[in-house]
N, C-alpha and C. Protein backbone atom coordinates (compact mmCIF):
# COMPACT_ATOMS: atom_id res chain seq x y z
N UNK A 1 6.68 -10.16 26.50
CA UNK A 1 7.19 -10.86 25.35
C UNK A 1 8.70 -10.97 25.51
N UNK A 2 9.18 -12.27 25.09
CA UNK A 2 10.75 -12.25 25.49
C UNK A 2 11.78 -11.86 24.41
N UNK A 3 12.84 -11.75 24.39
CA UNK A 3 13.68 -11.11 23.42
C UNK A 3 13.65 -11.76 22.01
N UNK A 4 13.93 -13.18 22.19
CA UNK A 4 13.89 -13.73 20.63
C UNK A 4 12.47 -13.79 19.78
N UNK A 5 11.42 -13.63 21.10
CA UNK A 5 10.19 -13.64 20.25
C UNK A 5 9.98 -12.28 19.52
N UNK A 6 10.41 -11.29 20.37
CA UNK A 6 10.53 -9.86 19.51
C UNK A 6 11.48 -9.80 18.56
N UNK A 7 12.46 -10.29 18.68
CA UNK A 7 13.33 -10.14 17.40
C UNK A 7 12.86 -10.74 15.99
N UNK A 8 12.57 -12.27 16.28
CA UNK A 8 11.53 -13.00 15.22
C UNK A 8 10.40 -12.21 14.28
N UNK A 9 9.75 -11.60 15.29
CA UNK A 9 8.30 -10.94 14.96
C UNK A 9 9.05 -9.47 13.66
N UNK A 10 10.09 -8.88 14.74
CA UNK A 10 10.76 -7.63 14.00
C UNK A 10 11.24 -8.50 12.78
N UNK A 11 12.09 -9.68 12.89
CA UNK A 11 12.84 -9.32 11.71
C UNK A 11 11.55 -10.50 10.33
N UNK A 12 10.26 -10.47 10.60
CA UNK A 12 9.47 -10.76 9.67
C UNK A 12 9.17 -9.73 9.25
N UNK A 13 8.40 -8.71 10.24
CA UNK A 13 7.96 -7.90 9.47
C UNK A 13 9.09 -6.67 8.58
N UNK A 14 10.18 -7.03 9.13
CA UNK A 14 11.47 -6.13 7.96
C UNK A 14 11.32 -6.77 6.61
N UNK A 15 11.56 -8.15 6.97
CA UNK A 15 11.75 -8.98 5.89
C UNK A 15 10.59 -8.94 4.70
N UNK A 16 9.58 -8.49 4.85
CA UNK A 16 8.38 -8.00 4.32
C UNK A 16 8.36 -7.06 2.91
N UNK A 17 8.81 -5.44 4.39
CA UNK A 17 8.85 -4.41 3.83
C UNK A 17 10.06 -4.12 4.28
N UNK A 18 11.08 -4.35 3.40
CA UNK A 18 12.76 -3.63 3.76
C UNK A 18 12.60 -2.10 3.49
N UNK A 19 12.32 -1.65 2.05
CA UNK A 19 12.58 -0.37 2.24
C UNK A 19 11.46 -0.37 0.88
N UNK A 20 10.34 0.88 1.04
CA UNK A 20 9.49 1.14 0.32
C UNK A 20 9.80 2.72 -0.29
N UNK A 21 9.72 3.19 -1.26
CA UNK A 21 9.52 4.50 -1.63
C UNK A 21 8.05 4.33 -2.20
N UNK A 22 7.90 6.16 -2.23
CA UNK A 22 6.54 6.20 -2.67
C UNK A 22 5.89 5.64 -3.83
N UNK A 23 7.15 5.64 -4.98
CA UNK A 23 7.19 4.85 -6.02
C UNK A 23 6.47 3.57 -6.22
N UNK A 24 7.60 3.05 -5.49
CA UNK A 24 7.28 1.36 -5.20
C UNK A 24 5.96 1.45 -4.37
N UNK A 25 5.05 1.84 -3.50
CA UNK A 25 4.15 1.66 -3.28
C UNK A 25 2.90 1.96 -3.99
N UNK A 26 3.23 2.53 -4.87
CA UNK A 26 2.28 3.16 -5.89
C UNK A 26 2.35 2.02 -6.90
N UNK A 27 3.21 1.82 -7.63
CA UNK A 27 3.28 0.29 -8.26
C UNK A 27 2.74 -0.80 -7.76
N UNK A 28 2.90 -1.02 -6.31
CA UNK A 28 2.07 -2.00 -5.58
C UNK A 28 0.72 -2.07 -5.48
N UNK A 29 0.52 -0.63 -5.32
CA UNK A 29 -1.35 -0.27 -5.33
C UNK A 29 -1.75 -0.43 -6.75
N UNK A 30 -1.07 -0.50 -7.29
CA UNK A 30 -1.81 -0.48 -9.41
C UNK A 30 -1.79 -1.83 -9.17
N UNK A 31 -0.97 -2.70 -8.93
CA UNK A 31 -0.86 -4.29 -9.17
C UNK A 31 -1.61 -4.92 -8.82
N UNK A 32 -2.16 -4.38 -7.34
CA UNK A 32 -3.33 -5.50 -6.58
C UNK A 32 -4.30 -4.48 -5.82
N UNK A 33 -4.55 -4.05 -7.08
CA UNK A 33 -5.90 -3.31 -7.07
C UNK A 33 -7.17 -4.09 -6.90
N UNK A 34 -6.98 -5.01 -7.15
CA UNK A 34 -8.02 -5.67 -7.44
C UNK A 34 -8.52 -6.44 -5.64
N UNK A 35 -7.43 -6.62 -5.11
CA UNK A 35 -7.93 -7.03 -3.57
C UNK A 35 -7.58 -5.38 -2.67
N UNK A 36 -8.90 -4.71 -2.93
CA UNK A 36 -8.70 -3.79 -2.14
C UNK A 36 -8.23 -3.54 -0.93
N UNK A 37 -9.07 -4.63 -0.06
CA UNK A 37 -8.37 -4.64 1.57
C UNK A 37 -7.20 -4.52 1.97
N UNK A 38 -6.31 -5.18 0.70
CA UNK A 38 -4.48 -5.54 1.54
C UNK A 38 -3.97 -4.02 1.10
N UNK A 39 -4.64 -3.25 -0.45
CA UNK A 39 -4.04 -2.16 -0.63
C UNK A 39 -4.39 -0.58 -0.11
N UNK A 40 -5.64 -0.62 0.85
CA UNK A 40 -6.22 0.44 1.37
C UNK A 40 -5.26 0.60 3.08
N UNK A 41 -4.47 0.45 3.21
CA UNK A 41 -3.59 0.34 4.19
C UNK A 41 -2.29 1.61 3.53
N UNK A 42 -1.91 1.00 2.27
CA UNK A 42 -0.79 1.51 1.67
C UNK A 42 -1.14 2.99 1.10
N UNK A 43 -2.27 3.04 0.71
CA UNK A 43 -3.48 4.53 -0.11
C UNK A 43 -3.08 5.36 1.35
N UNK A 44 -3.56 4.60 2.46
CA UNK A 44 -3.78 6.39 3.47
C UNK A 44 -2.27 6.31 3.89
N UNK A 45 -1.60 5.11 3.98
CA UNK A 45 -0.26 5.58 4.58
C UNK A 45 0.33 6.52 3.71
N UNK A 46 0.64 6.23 2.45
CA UNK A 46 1.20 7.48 1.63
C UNK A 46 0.06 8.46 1.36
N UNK A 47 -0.73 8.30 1.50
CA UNK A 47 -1.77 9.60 0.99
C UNK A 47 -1.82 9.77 -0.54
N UNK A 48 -1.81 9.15 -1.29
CA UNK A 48 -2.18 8.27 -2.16
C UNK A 48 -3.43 10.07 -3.03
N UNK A 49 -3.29 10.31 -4.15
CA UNK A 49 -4.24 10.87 -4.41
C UNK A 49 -5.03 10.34 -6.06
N UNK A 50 -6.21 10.55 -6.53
CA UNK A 50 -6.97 9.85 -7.36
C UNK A 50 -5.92 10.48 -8.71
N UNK A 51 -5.51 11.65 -8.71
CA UNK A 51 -4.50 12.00 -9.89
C UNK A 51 -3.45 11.27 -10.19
N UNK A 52 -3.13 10.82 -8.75
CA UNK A 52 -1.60 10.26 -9.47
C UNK A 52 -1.90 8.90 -9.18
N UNK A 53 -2.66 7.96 -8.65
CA UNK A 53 -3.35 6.64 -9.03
C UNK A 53 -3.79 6.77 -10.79
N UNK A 54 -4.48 7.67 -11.13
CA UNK A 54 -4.84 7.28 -12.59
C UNK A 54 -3.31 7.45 -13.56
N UNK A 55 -2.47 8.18 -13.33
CA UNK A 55 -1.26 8.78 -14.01
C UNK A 55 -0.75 7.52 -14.05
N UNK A 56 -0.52 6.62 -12.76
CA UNK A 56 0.36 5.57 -12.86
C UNK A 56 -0.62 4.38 -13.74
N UNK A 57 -2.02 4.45 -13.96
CA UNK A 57 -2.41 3.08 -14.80
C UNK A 57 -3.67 2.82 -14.10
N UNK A 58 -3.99 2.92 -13.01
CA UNK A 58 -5.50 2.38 -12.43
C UNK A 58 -6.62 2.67 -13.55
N UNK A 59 -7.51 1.96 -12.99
CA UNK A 59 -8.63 2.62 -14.16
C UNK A 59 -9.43 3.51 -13.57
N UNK A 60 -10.26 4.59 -13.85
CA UNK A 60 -11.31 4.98 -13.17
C UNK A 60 -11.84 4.60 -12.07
N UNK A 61 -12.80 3.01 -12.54
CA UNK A 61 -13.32 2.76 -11.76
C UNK A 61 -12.83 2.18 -10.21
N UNK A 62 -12.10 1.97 -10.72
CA UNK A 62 -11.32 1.15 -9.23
C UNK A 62 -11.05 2.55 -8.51
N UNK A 63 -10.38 3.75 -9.04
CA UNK A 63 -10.17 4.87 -8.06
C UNK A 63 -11.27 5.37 -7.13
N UNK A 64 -12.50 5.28 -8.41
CA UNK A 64 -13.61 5.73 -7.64
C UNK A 64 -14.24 4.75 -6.72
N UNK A 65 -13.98 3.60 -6.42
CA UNK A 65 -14.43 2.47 -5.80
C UNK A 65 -13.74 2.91 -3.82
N UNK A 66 -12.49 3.42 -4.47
CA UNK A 66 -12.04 3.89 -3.05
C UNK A 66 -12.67 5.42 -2.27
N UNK A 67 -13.21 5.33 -2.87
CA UNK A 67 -14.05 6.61 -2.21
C UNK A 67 -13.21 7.63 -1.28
N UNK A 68 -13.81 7.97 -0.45
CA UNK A 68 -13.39 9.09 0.72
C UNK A 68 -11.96 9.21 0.79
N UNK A 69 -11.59 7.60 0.40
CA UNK A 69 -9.95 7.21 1.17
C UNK A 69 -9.04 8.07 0.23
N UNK A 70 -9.38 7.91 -1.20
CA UNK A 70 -7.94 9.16 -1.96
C UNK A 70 -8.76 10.44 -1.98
N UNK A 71 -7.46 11.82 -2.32
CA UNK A 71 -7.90 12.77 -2.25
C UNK A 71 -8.55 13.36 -3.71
């Protein structure tokens, strides 16, 4: 791969995610709960647990929908 194509590729995916705290990803997972796929990425990267998913607003069911994946 040549230099500008790596730089391109890098500076999309910065441009994306500049800077996340656990916070902000937890807000993200309440918001688009509803398309699980894009947010079951963000659950195991932070490790995400069913206590503090419900604390921030999820409902039940959606926690329990993720099964195995929170603690």
């Amino acid at each position: 791969m040549g230099k500008a194509k790596r730089r391109s590729l890098n500076n999309g995916i910065n441009a994306k995610f500049p800077y996340m705290t656990r916070e902000s990803a937890l807000n993200s997972v309440i918001e688009n709960i509803e398309h699980k796929s894009e947010v079951i990425d963000t659950i195991t990267l932070f490790g995400f647990t069913a206590e503090e998913m419900l604390e921030a607003g999820a409902a039940y069911e959606d926690v329990l929908a993720f099964g195995g994946l929170v603690k």
